[in-house]
Protein backbone atom coordinates (compact mmCIF):
# COMPACT_ATOMS: atom_id res chain seq x y z
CA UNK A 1 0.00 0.00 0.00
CA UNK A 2 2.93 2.25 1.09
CA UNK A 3 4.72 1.60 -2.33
CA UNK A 4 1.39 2.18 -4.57
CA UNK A 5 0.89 5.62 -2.48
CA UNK A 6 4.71 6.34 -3.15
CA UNK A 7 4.46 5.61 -7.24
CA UNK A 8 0.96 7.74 -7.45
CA UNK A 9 2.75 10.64 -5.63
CA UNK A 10 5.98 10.76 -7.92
CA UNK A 11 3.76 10.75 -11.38
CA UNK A 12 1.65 13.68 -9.44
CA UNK A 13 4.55 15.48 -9.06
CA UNK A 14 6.27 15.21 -12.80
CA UNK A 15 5.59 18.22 -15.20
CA UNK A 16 3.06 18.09 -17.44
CA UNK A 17 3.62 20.26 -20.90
CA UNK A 18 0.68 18.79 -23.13
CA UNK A 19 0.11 20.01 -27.16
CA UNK A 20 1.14 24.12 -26.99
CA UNK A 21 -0.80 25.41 -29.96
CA UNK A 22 -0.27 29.49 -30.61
CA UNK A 23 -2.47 31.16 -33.07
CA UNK A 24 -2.00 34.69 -35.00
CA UNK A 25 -4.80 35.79 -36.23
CA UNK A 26 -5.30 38.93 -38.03
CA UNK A 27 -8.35 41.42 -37.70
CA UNK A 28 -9.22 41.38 -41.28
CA UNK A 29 -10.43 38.01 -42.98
CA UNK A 30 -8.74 38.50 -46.09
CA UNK A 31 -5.26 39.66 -44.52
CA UNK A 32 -5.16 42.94 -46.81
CA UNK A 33 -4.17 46.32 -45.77
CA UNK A 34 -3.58 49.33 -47.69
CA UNK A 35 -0.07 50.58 -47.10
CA UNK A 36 0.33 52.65 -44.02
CA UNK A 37 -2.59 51.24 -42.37
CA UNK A 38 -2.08 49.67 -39.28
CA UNK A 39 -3.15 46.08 -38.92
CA UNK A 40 -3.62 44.25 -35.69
CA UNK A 41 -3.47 40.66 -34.34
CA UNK A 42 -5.09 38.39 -31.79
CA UNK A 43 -2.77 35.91 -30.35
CA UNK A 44 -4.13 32.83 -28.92
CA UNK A 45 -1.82 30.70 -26.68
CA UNK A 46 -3.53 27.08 -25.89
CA UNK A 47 -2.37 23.96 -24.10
CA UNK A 48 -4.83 20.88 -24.77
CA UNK A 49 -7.17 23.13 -26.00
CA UNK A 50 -7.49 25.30 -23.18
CA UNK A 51 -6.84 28.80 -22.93
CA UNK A 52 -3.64 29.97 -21.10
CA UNK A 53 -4.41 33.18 -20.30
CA UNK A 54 -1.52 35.95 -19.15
CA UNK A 55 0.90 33.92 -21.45
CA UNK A 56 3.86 36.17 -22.46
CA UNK A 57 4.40 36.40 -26.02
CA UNK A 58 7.20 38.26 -27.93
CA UNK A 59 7.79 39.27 -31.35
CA UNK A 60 9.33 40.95 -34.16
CA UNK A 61 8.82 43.25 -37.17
CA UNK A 62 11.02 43.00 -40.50
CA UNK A 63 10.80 43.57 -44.16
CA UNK A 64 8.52 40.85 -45.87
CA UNK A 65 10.81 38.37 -47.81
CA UNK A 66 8.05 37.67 -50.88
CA UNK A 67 9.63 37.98 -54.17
């Protein structure tokens, strides 16, 4: 009894990471702005396919790279 108690404690205790899924999103449906518009994004940051709210994100602007 003392070992079973023992083995259910130690895989209590492990980490558990699960499927991290992040989403960008943009606020227009067809992703087109005119130039000098600003365009926003919603970020979505799920684990299992629940919300993870107050998840830092970070990011970074650059020149597009399409030919």
């Amino acid at each position: 009894m003392l070992v079973a108690l023992f083995l259910a404690a130690s895989v209590a205790a492990q980490d558990r990471t699960g499927t991290v899924r992040v989403v960008v999103a943009p606020d227009r449906a067809d992703w087109t702005y005119a130039v000098g518009q600003p365009a926003s994004f919603r970020v979505t940051v799920t684990r299992d396919g629940h919300p993870l709210a107050g998840t830092p994100v970070s990011y970074a602007l650059g020149l597009e790279r399409m030919p």
